[in-house]
C-alpha atoms as a PDB file:
ATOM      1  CA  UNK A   1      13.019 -25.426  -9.573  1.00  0.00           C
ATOM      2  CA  UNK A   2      10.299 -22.574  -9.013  1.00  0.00           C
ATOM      3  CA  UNK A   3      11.442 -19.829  -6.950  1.00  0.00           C
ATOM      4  CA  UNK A   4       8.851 -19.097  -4.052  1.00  0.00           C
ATOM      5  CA  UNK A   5       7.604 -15.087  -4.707  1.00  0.00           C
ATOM      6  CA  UNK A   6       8.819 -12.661  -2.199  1.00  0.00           C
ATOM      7  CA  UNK A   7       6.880 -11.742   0.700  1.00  0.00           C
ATOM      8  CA  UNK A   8       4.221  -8.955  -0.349  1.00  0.00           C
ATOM      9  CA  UNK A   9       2.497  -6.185   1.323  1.00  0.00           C
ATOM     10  CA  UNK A  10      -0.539  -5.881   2.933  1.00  0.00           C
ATOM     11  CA  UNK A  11      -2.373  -2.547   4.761  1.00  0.00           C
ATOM     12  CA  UNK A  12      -5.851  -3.322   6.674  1.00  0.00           C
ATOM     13  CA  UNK A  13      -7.942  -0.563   7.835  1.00  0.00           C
ATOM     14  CA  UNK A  14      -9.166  -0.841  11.365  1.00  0.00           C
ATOM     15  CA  UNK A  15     -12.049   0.550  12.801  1.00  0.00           C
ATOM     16  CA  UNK A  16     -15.154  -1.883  10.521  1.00  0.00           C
ATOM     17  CA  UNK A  17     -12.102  -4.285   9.494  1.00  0.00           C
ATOM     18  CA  UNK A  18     -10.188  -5.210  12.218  1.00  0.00           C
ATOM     19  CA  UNK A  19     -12.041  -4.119  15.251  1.00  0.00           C
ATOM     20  CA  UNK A  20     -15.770  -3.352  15.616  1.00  0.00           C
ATOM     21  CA  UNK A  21     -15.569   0.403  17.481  1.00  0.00           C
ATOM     22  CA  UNK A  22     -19.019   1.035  17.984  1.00  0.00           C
ATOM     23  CA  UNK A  23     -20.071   0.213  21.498  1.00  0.00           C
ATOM     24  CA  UNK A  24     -16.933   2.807  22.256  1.00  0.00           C
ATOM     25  CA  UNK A  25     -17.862   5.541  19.662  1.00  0.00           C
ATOM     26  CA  UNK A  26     -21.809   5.268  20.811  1.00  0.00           C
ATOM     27  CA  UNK A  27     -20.520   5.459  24.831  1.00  0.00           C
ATOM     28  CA  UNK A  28     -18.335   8.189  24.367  1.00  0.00           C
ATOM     29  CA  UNK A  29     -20.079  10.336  22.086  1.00  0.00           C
ATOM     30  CA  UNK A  30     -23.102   9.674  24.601  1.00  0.00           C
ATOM     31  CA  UNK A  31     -21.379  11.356  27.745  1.00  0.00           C
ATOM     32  CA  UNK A  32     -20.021  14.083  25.742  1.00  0.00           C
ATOM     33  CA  UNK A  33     -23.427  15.085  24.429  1.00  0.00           C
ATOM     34  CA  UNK A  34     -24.808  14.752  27.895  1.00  0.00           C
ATOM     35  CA  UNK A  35     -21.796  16.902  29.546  1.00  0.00           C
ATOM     36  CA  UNK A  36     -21.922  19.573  26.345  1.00  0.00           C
ATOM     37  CA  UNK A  37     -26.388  19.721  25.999  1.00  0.00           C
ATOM     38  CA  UNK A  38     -26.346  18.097  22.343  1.00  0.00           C
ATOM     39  CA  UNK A  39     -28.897  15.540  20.979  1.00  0.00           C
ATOM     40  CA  UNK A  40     -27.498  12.404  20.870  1.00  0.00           C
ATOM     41  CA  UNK A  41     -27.230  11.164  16.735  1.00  0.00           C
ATOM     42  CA  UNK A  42     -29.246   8.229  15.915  1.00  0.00           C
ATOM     43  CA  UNK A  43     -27.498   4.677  15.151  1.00  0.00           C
ATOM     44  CA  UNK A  44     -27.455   5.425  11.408  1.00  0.00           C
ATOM     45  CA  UNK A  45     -25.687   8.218  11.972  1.00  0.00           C
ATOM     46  CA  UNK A  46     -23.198   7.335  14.271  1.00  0.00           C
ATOM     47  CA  UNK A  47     -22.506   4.419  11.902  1.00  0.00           C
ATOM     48  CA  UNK A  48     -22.089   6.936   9.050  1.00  0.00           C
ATOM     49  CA  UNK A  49     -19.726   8.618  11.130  1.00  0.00           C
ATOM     50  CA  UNK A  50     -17.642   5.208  11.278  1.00  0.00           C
ATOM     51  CA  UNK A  51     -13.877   5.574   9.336  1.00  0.00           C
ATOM     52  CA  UNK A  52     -13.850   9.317   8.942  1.00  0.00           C
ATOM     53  CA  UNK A  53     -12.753  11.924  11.214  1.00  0.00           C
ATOM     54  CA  UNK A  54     -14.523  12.526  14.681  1.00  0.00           C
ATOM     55  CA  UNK A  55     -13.642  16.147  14.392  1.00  0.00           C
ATOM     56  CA  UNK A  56     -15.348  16.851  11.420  1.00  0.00           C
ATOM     57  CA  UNK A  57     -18.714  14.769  12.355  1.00  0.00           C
ATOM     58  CA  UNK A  58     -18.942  16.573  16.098  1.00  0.00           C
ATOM     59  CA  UNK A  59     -18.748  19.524  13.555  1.00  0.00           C
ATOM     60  CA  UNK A  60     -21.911  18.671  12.203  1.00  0.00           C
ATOM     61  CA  UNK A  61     -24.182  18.445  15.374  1.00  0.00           C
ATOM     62  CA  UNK A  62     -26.131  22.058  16.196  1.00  0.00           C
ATOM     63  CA  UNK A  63     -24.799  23.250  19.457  1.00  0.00           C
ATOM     64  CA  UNK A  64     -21.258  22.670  17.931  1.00  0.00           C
ATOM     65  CA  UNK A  65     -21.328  25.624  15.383  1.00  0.00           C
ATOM     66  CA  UNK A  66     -18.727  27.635  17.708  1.00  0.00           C
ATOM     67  CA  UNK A  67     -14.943  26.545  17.096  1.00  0.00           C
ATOM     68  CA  UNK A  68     -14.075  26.688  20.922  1.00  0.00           C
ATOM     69  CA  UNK A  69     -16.482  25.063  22.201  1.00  0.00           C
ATOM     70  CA  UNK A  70     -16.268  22.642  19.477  1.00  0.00           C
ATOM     71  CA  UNK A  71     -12.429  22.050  19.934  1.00  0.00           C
ATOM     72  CA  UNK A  72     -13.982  22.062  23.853  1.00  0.00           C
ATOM     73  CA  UNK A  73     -16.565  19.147  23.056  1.00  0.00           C
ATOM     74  CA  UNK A  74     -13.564  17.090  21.019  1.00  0.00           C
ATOM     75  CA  UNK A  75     -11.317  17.499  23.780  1.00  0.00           C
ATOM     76  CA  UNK A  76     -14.075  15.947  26.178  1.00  0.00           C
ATOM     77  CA  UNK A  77     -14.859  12.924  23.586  1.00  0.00           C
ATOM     78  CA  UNK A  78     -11.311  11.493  23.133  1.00  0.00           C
ATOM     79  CA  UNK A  79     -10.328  12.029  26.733  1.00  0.00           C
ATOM     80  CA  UNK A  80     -13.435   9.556  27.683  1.00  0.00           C
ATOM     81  CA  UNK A  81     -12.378   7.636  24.869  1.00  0.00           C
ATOM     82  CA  UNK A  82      -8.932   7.533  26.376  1.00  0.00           C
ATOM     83  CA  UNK A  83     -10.485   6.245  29.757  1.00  0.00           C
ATOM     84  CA  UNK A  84     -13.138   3.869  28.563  1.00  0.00           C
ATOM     85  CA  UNK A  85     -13.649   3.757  24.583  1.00  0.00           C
ATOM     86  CA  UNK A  86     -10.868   1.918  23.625  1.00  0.00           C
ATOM     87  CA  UNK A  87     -11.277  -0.603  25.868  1.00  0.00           C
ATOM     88  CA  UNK A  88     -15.062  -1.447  24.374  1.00  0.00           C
ATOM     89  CA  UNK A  89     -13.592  -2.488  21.190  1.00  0.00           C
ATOM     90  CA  UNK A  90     -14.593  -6.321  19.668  1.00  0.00           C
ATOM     91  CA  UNK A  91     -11.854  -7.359  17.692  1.00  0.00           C
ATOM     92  CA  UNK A  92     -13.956  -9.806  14.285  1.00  0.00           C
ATOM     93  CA  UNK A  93     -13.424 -13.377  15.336  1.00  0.00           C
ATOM     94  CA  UNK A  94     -10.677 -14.750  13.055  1.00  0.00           C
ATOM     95  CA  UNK A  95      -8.895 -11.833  12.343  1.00  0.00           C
ATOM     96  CA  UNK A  96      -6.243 -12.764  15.081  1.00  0.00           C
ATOM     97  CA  UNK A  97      -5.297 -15.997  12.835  1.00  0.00           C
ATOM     98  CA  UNK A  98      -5.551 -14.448   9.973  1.00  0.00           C
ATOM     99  CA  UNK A  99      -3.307 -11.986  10.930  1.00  0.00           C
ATOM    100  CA  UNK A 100      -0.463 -14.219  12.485  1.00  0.00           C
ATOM    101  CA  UNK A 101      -0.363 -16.370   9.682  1.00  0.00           C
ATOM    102  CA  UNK A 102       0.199 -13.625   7.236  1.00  0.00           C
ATOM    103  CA  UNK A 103       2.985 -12.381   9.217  1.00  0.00           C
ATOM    104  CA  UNK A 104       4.654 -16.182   9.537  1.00  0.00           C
ATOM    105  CA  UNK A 105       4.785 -15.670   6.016  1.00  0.00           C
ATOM    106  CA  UNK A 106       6.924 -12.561   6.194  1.00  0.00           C
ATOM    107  CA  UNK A 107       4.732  -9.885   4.787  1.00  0.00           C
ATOM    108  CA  UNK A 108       5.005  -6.487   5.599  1.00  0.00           C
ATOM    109  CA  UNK A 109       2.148  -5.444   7.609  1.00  0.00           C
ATOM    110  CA  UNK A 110       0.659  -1.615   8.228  1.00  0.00           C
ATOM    111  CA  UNK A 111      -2.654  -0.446   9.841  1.00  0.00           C
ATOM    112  CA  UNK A 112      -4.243   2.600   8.008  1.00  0.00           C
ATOM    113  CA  UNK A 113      -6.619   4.441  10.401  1.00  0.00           C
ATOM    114  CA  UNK A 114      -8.851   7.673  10.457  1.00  0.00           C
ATOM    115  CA  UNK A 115      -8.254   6.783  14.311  1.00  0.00           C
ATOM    116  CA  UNK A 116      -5.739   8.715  15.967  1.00  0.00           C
ATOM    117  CA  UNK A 117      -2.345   6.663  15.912  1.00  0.00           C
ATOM    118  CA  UNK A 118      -2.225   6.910  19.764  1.00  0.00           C
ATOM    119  CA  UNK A 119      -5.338   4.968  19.890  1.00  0.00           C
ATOM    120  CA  UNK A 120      -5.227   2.711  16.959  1.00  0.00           C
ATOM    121  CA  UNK A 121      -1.639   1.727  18.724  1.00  0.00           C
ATOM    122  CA  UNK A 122      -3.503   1.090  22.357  1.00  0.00           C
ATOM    123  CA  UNK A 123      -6.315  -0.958  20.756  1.00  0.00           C
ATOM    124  CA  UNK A 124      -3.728  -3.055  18.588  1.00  0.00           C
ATOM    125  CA  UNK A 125      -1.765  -3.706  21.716  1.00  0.00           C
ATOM    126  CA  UNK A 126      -4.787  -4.541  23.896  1.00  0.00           C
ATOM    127  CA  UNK A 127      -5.479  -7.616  21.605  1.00  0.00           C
ATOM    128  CA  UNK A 128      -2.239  -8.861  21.487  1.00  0.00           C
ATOM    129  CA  UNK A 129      -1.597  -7.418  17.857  1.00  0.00           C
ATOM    130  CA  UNK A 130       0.940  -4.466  18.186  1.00  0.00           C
ATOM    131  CA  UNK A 131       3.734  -6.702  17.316  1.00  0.00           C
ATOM    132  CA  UNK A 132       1.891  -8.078  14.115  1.00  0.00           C
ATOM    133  CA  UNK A 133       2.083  -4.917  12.258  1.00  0.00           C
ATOM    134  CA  UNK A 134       4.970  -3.788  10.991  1.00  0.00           C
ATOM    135  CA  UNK A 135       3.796  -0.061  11.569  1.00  0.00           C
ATOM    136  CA  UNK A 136       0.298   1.634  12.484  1.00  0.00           C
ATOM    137  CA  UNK A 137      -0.653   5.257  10.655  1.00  0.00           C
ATOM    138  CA  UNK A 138      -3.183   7.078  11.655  1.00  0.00           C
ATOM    139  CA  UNK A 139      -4.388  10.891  12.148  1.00  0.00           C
ATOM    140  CA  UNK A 140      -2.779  13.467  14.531  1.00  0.00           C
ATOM    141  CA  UNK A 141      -5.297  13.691  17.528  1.00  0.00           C
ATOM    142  CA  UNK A 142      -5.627  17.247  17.694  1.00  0.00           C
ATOM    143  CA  UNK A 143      -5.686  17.995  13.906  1.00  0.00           C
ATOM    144  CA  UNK A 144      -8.414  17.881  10.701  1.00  0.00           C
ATOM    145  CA  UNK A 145      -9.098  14.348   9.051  1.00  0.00           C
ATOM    146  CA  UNK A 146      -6.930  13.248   6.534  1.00  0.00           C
ATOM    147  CA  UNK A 147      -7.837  11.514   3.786  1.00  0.00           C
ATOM    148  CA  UNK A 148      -6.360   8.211   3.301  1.00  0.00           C
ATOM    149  CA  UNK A 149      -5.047   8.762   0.070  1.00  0.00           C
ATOM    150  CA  UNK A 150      -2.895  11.656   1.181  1.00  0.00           C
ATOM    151  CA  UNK A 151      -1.777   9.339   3.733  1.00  0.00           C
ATOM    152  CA  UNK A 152      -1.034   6.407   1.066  1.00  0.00           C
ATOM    153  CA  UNK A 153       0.999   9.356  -0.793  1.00  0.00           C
ATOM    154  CA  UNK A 154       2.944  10.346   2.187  1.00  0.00           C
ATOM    155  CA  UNK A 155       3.951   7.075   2.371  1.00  0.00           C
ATOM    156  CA  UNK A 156       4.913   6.202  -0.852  1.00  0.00           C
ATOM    157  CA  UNK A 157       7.000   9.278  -0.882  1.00  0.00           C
ATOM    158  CA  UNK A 158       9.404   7.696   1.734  1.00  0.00           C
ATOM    159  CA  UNK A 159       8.871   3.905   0.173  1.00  0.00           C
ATOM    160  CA  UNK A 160       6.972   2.828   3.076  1.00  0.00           C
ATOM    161  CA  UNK A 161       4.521   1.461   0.622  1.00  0.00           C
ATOM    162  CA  UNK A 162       4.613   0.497  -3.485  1.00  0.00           C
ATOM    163  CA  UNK A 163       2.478  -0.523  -6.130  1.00  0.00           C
ATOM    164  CA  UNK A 164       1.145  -4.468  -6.415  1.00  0.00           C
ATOM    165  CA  UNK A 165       0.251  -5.017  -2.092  1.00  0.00           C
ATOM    166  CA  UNK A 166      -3.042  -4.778  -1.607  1.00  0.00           C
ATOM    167  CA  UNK A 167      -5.252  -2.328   0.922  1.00  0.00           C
ATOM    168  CA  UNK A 168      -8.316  -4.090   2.928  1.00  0.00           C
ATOM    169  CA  UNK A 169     -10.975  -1.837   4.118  1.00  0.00           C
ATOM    170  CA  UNK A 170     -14.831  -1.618   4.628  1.00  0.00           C
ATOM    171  CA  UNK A 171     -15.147   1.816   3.267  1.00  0.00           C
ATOM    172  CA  UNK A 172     -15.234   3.789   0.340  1.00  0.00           C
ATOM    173  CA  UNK A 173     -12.218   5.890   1.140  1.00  0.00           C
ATOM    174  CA  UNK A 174     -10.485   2.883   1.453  1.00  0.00           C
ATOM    175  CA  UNK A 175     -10.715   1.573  -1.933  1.00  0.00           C
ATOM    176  CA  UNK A 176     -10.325   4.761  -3.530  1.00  0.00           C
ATOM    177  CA  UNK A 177      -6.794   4.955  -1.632  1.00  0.00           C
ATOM    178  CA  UNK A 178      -6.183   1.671  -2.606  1.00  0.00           C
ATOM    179  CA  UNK A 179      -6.572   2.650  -6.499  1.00  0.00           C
ATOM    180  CA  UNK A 180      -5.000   6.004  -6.295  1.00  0.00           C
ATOM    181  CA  UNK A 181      -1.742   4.040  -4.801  1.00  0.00           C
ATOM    182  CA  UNK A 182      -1.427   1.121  -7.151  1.00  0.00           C
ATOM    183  CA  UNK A 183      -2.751  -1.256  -4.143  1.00  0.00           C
ATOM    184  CA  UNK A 184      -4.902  -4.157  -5.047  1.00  0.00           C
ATOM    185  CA  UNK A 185      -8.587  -2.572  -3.568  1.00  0.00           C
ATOM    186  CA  UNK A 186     -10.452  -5.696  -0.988  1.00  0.00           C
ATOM    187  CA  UNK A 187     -13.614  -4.956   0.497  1.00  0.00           C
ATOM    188  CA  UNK A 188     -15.093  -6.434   3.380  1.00  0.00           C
ATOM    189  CA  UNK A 189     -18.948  -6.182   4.151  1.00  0.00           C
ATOM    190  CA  UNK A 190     -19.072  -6.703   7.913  1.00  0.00           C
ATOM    191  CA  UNK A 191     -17.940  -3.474   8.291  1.00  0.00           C
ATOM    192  CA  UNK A 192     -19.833  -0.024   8.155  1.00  0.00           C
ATOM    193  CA  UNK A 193     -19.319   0.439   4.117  1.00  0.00           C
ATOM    194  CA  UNK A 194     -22.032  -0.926   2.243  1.00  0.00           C
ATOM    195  CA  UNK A 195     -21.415  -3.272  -0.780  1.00  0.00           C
ATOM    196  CA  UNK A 196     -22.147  -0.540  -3.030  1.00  0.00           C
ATOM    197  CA  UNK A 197     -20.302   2.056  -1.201  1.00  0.00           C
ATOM    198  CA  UNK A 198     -16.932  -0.511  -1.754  1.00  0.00           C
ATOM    199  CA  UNK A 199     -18.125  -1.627  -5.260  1.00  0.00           C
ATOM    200  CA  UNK A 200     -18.648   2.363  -6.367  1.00  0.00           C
ATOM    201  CA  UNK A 201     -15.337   3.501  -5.133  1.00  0.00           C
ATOM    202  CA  UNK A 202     -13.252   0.846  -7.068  1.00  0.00           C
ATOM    203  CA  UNK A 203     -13.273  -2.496  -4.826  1.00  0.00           C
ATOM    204  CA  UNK A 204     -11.743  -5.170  -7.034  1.00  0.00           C
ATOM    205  CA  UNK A 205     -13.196  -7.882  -4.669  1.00  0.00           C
ATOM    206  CA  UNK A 206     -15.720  -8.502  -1.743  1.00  0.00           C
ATOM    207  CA  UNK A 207     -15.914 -10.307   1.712  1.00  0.00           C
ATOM    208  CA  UNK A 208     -18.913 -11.154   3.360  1.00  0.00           C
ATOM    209  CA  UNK A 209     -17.103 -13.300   6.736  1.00  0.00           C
ATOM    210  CA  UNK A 210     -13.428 -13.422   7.651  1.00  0.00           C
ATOM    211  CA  UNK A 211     -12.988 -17.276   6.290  1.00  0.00           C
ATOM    212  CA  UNK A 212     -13.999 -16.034   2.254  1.00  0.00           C
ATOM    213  CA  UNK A 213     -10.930 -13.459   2.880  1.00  0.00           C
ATOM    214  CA  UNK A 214      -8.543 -15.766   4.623  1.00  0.00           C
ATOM    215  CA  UNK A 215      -9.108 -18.248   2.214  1.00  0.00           C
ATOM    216  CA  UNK A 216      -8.456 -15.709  -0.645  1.00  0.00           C
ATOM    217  CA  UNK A 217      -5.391 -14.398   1.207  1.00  0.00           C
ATOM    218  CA  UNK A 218      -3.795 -17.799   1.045  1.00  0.00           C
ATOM    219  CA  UNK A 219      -4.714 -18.088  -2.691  1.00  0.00           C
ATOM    220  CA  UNK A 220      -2.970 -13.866  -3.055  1.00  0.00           C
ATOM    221  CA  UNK A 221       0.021 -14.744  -0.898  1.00  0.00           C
ATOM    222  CA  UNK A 222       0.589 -18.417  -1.458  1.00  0.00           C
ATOM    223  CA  UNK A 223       4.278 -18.157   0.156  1.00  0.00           C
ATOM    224  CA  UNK A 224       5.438 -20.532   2.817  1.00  0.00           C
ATOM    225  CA  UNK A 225       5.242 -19.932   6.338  1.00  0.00           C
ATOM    226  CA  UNK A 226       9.035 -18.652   7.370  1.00  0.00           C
ATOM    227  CA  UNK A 227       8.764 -17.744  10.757  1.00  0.00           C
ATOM    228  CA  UNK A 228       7.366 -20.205  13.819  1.00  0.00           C
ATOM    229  CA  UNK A 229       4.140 -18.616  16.250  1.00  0.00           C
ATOM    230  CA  UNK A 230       6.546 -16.923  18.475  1.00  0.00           C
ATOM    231  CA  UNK A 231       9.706 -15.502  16.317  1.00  0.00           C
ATOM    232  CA  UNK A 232       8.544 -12.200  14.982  1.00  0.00           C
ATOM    233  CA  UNK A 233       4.713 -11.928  16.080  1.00  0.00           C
ATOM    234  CA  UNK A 234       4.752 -12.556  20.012  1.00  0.00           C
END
């Protein structure tokens, strides 16, 4: 008799994965370069700015060049984004399956984020997903970016996470934390990382729609559903 493998590990990014942020980055960032006399970034930019820290791309607009005023116009961006951005969030259509099944199966289940954690926590709960994921990591709100890598390490430190789970993200950084961790590296393309971005930085496979992963999720994690719709996840 085959013994079923043991439930496995998964870590999905968010913003460009999970949830589409930009209708809430472009708002916010909008009033605060109103309120603070800036020139607003064009889409390409703003889409850039997509999975790193917001600190460090306010940084780069002139008018910003000051650190108090700076720490002034940050201050002003998340505490709009507190009031209205994360509330003009889209979570992808079929990640909300995709997600419950994998946790009927028993995985263990973490969000990665450049977000702050307060925030990725208050968008995960607003679609009904906080109790999916078995934990939700993101940056301090206040302090630099950290790579995810160093936040991979911190984790593995403290056996959070280990080698053979795999890491699901839509940009570079992703994948390279994947790799530097021992994590299988997925890339998705609906994102804000372009195929060569993910293919460049290590991605062992790509995703064009939410079905092509879901149906390569149940090929990677072939286990048997052990928990019903409303035991662990609701």
């Amino acid at each position: 008799m085959t013994q079923e493998a043991a439930p496995g590990l998964v870590c999905f990014d968010l913003d460009g994965t999970l949830v589409d942020p930009l209708l809430g980055v472009r708002n916010c960032l909008a009033k605060t370069c109103a309120a603070f006399g800036l020139a607003l970034p064009d889409e390409a930019t703003l889409r850039d700015w997509i999975g790193f820290g917001m600190r460090e791309s306010l940084a780069s607009l002139r008018g910003l060049e000051d650190p108090a005023r700076l720490e002034a116009a940050l201050d002003f961006y998340w505490e709009s984004y507190r009031e209205e951005g994360v509330f003009e969030h889209e979570l992808y259509p079929g990640i909300f399956h995709l997600l419950h099944r994998l946790k009927r199966q028993g995985h263990r289940i973490y969000v990665v984020s450049a977000k702050p954690s307060l925030f990725a926590r208050r968008i995960a709960y607003q679609f009904d997903l906080n109790l999916i994921f078995d934990d939700i990591f993101g940056s301090a709100l206040k302090g630099h970016w950290q790579p995810k890598t160093e936040v991979l390490a911190a984790l593995a430190e403290q056996g959070t996470i280990w080698p053979g789970g795999v890491f699901i993200g839509d940009r570079g950084v992703d994948m390279t934390a994947a790799c530097d961790h021992g994590l299988e590296p997925v890339g998705v393309t609906w994102g804000y990382g372009s195929r060569a971005e993910l293919a460049a930085a290590g991605a062992k496979h790509l995703f064009d729609s939410v079905p092509d992963l879901d149906a390569w999720l149940r090929l990677r994690f072939p286990q048997s559903e052990r928990f019903d719709a409303f035991s662990r996840s609701e």
